[in-house]
Structure formats: structure tokens, C-alpha cells
PDB file of N, CA and C in Angstrom:
ATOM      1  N   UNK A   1      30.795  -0.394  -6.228  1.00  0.00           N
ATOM      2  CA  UNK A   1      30.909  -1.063  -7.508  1.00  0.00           C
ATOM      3  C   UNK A   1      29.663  -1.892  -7.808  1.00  0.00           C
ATOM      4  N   UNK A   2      28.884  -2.517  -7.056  1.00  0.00           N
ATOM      5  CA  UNK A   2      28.303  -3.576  -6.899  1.00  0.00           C
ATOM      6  C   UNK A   2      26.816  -2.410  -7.447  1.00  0.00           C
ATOM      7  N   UNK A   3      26.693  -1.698  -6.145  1.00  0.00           N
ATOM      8  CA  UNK A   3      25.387  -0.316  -6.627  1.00  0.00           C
ATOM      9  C   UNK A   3      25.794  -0.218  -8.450  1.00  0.00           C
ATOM     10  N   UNK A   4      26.548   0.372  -8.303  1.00  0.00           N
ATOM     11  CA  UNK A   4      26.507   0.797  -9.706  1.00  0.00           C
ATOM     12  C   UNK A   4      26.595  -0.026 -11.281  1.00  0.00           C
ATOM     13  N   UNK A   5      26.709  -1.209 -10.657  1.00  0.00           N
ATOM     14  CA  UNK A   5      26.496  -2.422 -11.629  1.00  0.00           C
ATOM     15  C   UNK A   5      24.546  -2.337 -11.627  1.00  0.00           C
ATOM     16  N   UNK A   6      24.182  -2.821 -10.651  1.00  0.00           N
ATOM     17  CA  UNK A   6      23.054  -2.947 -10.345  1.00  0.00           C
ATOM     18  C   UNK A   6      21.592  -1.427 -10.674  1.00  0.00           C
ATOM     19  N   UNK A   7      22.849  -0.279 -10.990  1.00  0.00           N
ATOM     20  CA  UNK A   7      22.045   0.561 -11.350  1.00  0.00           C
ATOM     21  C   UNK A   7      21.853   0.631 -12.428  1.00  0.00           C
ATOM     22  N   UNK A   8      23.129   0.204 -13.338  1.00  0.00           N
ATOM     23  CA  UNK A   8      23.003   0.443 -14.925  1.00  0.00           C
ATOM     24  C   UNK A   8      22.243  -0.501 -15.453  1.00  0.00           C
ATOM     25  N   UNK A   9      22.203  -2.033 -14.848  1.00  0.00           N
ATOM     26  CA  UNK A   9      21.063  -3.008 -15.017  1.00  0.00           C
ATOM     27  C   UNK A   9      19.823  -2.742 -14.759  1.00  0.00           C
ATOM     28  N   UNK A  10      19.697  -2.092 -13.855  1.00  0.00           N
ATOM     29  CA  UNK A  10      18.006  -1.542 -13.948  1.00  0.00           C
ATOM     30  C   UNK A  10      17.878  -0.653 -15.097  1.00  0.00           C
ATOM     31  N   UNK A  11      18.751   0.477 -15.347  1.00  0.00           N
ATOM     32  CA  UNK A  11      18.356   1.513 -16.147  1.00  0.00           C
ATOM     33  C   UNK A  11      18.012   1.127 -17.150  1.00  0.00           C
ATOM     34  N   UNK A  12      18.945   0.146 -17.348  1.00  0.00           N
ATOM     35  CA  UNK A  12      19.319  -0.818 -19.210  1.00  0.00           C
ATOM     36  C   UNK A  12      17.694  -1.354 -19.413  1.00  0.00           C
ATOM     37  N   UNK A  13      17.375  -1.882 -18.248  1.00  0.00           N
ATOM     38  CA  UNK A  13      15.775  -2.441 -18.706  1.00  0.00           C
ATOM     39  C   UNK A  13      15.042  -1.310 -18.582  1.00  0.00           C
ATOM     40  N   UNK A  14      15.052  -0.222 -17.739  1.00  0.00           N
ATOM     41  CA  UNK A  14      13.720   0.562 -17.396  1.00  0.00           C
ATOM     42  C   UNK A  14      13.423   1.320 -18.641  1.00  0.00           C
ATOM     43  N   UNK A  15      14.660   2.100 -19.327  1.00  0.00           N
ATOM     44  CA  UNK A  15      14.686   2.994 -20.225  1.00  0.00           C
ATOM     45  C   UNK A  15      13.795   2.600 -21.186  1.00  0.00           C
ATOM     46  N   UNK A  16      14.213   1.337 -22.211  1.00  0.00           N
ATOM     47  CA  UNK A  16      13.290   1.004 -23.291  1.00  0.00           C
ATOM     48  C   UNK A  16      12.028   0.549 -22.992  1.00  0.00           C
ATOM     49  N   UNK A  17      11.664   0.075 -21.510  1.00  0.00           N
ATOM     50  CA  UNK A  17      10.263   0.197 -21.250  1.00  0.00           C
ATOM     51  C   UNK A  17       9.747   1.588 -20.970  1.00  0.00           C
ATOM     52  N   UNK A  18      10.588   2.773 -20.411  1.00  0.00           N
ATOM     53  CA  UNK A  18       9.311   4.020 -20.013  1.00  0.00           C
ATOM     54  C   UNK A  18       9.147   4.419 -21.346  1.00  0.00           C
ATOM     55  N   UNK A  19      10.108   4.408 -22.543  1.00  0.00           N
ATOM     56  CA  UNK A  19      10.011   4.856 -23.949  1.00  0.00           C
ATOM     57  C   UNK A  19       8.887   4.019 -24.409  1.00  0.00           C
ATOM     58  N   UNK A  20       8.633   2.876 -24.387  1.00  0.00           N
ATOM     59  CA  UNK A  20       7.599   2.270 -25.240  1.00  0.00           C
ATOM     60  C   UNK A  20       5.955   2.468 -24.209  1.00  0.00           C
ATOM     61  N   UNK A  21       6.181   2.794 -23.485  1.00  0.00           N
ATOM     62  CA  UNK A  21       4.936   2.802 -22.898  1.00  0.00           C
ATOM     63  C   UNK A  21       4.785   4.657 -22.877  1.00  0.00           C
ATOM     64  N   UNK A  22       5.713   5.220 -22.992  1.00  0.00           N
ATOM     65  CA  UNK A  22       5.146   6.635 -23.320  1.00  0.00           C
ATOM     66  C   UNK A  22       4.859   6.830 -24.967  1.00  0.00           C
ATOM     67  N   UNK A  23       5.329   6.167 -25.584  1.00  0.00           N
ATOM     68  CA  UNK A  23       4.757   5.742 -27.012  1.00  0.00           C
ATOM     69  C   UNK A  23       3.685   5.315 -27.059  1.00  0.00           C
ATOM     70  N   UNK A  24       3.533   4.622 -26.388  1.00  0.00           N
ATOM     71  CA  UNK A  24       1.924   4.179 -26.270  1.00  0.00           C
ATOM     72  C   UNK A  24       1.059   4.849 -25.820  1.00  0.00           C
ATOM     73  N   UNK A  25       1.019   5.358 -24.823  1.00  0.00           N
ATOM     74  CA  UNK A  25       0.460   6.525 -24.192  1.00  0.00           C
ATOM     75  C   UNK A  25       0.195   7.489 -24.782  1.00  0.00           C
ATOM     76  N   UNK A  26       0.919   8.196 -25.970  1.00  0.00           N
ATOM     77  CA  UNK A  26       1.131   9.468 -26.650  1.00  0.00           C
ATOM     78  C   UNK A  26       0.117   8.526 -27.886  1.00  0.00           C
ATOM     79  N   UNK A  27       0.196   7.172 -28.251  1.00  0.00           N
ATOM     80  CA  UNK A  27      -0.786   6.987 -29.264  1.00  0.00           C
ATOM     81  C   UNK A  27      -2.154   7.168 -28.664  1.00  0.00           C
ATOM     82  N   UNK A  28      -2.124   6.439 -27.676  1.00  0.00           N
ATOM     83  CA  UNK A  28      -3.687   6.581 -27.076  1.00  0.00           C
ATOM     84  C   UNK A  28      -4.115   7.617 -27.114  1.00  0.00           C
ATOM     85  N   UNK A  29      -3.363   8.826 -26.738  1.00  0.00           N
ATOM     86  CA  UNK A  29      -4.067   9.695 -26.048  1.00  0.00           C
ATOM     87  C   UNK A  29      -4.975  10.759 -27.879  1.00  0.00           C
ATOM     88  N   UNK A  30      -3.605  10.643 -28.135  1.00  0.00           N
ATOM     89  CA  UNK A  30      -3.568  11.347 -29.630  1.00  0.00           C
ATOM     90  C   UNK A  30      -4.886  10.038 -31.047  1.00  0.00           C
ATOM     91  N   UNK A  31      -5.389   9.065 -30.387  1.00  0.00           N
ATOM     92  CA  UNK A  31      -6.112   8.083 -30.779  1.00  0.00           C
ATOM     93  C   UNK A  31      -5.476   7.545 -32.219  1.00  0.00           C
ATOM     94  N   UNK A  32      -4.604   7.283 -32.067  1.00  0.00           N
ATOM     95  CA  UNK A  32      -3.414   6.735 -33.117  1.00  0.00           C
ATOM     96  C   UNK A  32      -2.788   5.229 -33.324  1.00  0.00           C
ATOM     97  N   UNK A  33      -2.952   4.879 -34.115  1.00  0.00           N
ATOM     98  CA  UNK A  33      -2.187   3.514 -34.190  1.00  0.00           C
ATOM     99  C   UNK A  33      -0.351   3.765 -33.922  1.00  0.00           C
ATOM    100  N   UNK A  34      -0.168   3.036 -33.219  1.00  0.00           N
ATOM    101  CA  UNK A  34       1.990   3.027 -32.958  1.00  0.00           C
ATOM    102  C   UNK A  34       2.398   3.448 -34.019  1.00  0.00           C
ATOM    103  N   UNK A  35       2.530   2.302 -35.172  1.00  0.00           N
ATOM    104  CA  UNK A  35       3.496   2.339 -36.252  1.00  0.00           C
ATOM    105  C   UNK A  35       2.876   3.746 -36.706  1.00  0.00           C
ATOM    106  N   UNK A  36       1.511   4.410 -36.932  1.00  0.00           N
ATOM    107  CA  UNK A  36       1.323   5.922 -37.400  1.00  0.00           C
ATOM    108  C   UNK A  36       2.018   6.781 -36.481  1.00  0.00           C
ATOM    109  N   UNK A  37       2.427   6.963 -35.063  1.00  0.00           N
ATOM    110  CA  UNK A  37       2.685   7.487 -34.747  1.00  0.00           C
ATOM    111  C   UNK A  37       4.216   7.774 -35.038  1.00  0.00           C
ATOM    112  N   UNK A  38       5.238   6.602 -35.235  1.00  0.00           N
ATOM    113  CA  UNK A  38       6.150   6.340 -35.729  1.00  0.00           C
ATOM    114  C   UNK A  38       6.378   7.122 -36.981  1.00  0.00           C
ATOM    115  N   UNK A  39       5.746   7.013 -37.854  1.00  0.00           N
ATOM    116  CA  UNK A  39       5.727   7.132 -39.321  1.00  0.00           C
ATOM    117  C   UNK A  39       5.742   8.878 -39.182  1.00  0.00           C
ATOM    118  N   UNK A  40       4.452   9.286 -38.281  1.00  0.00           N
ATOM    119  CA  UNK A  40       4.306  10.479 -38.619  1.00  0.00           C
ATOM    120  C   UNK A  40       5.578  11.708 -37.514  1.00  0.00           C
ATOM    121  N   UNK A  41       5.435  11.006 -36.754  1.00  0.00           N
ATOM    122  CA  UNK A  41       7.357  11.606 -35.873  1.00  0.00           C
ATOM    123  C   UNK A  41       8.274  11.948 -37.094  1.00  0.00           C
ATOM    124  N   UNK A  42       9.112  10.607 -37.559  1.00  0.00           N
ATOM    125  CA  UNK A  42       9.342  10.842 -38.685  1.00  0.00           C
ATOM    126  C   UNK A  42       9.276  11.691 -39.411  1.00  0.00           C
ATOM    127  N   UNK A  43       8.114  11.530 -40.122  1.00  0.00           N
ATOM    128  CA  UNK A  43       8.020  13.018 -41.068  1.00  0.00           C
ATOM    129  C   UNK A  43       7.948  14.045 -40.737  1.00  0.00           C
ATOM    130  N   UNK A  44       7.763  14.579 -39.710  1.00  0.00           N
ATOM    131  CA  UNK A  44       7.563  15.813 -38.880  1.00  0.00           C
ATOM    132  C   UNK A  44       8.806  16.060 -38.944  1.00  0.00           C
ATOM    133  N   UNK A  45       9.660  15.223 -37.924  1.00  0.00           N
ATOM    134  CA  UNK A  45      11.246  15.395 -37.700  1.00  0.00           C
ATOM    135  C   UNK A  45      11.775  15.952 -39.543  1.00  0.00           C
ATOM    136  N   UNK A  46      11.038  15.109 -40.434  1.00  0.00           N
ATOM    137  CA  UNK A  46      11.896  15.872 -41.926  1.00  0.00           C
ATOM    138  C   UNK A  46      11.910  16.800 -42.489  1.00  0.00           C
ATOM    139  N   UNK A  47      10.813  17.510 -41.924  1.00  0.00           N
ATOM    140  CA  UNK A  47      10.347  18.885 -42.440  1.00  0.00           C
ATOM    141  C   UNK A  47      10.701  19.821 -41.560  1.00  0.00           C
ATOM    142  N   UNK A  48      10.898  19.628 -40.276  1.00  0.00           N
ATOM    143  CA  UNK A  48      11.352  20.414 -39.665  1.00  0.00           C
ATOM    144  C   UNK A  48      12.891  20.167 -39.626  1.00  0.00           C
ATOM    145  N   UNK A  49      13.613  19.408 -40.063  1.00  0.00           N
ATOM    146  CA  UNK A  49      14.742  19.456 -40.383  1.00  0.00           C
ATOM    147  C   UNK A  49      15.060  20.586 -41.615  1.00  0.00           C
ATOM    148  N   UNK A  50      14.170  20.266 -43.219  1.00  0.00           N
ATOM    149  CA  UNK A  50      14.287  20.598 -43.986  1.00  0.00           C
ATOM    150  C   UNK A  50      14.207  22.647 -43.885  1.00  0.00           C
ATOM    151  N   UNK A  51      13.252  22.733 -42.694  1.00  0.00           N
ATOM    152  CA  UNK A  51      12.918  23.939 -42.599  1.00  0.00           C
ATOM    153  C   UNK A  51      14.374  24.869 -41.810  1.00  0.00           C
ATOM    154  N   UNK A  52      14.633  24.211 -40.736  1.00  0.00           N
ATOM    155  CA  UNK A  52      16.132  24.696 -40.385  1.00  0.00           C
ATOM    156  C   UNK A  52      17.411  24.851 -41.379  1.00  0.00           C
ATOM    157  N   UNK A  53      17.527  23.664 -41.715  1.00  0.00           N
ATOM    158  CA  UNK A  53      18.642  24.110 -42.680  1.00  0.00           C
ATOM    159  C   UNK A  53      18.261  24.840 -43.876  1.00  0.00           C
ATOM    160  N   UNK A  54      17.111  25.345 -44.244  1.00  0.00           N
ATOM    161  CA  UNK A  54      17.219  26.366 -45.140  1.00  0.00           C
ATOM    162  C   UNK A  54      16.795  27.746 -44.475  1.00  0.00           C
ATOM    163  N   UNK A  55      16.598  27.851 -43.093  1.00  0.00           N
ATOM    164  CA  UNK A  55      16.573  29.260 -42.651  1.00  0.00           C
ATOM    165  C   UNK A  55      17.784  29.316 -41.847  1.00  0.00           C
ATOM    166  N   UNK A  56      18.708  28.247 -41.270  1.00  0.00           N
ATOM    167  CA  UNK A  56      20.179  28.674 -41.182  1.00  0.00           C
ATOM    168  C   UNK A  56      20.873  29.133 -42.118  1.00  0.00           C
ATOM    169  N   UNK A  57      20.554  28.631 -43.287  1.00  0.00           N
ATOM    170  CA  UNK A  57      21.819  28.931 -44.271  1.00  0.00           C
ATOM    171  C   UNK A  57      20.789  30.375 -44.365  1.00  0.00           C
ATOM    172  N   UNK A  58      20.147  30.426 -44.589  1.00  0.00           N
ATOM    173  CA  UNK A  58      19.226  32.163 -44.780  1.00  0.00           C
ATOM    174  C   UNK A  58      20.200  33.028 -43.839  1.00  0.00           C
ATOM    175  N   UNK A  59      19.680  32.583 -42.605  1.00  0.00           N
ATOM    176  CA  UNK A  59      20.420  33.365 -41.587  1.00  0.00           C
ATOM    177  C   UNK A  59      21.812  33.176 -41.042  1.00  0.00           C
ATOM    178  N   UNK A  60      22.641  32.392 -41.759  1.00  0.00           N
ATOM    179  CA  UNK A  60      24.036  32.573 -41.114  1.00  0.00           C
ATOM    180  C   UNK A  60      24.861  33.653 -40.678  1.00  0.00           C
ATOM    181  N   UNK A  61      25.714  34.028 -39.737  1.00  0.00           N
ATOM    182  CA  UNK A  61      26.157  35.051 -39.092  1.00  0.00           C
ATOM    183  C   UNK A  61      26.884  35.611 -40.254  1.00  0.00           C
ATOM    184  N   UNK A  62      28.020  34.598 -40.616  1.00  0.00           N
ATOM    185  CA  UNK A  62      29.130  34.924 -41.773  1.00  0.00           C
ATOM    186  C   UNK A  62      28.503  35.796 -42.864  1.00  0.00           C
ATOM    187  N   UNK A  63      27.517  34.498 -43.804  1.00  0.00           N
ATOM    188  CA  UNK A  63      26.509  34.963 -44.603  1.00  0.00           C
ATOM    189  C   UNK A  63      25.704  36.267 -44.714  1.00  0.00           C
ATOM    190  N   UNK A  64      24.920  36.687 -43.814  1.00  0.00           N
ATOM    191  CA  UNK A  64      24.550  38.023 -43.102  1.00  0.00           C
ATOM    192  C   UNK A  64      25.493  39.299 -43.482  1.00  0.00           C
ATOM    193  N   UNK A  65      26.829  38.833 -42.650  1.00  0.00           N
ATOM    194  CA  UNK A  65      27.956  39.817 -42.436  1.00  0.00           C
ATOM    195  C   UNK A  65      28.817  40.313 -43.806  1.00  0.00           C
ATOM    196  N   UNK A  66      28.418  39.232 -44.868  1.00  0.00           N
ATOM    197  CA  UNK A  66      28.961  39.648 -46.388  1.00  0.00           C
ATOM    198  C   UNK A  66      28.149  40.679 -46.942  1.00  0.00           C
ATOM    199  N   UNK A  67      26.714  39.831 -46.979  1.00  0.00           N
ATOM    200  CA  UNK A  67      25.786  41.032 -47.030  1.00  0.00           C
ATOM    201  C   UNK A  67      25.576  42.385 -47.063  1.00  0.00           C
ATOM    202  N   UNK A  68      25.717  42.639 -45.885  1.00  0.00           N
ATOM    203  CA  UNK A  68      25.981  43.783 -45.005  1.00  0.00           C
ATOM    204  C   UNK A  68      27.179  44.118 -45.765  1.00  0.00           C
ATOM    205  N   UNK A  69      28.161  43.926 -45.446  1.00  0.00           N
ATOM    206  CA  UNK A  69      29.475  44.380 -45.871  1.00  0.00           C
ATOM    207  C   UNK A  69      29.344  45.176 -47.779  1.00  0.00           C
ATOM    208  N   UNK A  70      28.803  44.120 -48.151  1.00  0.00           N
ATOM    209  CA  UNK A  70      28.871  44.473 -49.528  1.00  0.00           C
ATOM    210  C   UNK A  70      27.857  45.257 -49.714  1.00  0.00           C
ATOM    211  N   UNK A  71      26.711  45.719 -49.626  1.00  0.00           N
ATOM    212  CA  UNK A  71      25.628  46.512 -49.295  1.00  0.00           C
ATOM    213  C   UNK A  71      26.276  48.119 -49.277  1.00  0.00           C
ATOM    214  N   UNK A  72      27.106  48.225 -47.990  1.00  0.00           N
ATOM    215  CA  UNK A  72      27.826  49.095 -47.125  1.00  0.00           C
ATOM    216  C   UNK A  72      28.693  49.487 -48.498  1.00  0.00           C
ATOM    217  N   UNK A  73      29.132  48.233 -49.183  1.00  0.00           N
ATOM    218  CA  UNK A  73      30.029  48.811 -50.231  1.00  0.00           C
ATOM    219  C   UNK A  73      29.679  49.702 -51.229  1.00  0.00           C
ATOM    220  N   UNK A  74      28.575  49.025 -51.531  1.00  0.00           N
ATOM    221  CA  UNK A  74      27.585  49.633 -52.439  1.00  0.00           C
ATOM    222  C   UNK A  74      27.123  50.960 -52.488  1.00  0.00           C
ATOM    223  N   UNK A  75      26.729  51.463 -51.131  1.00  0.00           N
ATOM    224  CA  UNK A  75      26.046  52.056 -50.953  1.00  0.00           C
ATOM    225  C   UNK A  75      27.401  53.809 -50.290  1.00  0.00           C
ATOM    226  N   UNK A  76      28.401  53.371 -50.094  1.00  0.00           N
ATOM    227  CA  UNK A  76      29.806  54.360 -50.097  1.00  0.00           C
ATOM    228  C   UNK A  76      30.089  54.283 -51.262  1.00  0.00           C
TER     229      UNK A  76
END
């Protein structure tokens, strides 16, 4: 009980320090100010969001399978 108190207390601190210092690290290396690096994650993350959900809904299985189906109809 005692270990595992003592582990989640370390983790609790270590975590948000290896995150901010690999943030930092990833600015340095990339020669970036933080908050740009921040900003531009961000936007990355939105466009590549934006890009999935419009080639899922492109490619949905269901979606696809109507397709097809009605095509098939079409085409008998």
C-alpha cells in the first residue's frame, strides 16, 4: 500500500515534468519558441482532424456498401 502511494506521488510529479521538458526539447531542437510550438500542434492537430473526418465519411463501410449496392442496382 505504502509502495504504491509513493509510486503514484512520484508519477504525479514526474509526468508533467518529462512533458514540459520534452516540449522544450522538441522547441529547441525544431528552433522554436514554446507558445509557437503550442500554437502550431494545435493547428496541425485541426487539419488533420478536419482531413479524417471528411475521408471517413468518404470512406465509410455502410456508406461504400449503399454505393455498391445501388450501382449493382443500376447496372442489373
Amino acid at each position: 500500500m505504502i509502495a504504491l502511494f509513493l509510486f503514484r506521488s512520484l508519477a504525479a510529479g514526474l509526468v508533467p515534468w518529462l512533458l514540459k521538458l520534452a516540449t522544450r526539447l522538441l522547441a529547441r531542437s525544431l528552433n522554436m519558441p514554446e507558445p509557437l510550438l503550442h500554437s502550431t500542434g494545435a493547428f496541425v492537430f485541426a487539419q488533420v482532424q478536419a482531413v479524417e473526418n471528411s475521408v471517413g465519411r468518404t470512406l465509410c463501410p455502410f456508406r461504400l456498401a449503399r454505393r455498391l449496392l445501388a450501382w449493382c442496382r443500376q447496372a442489373g
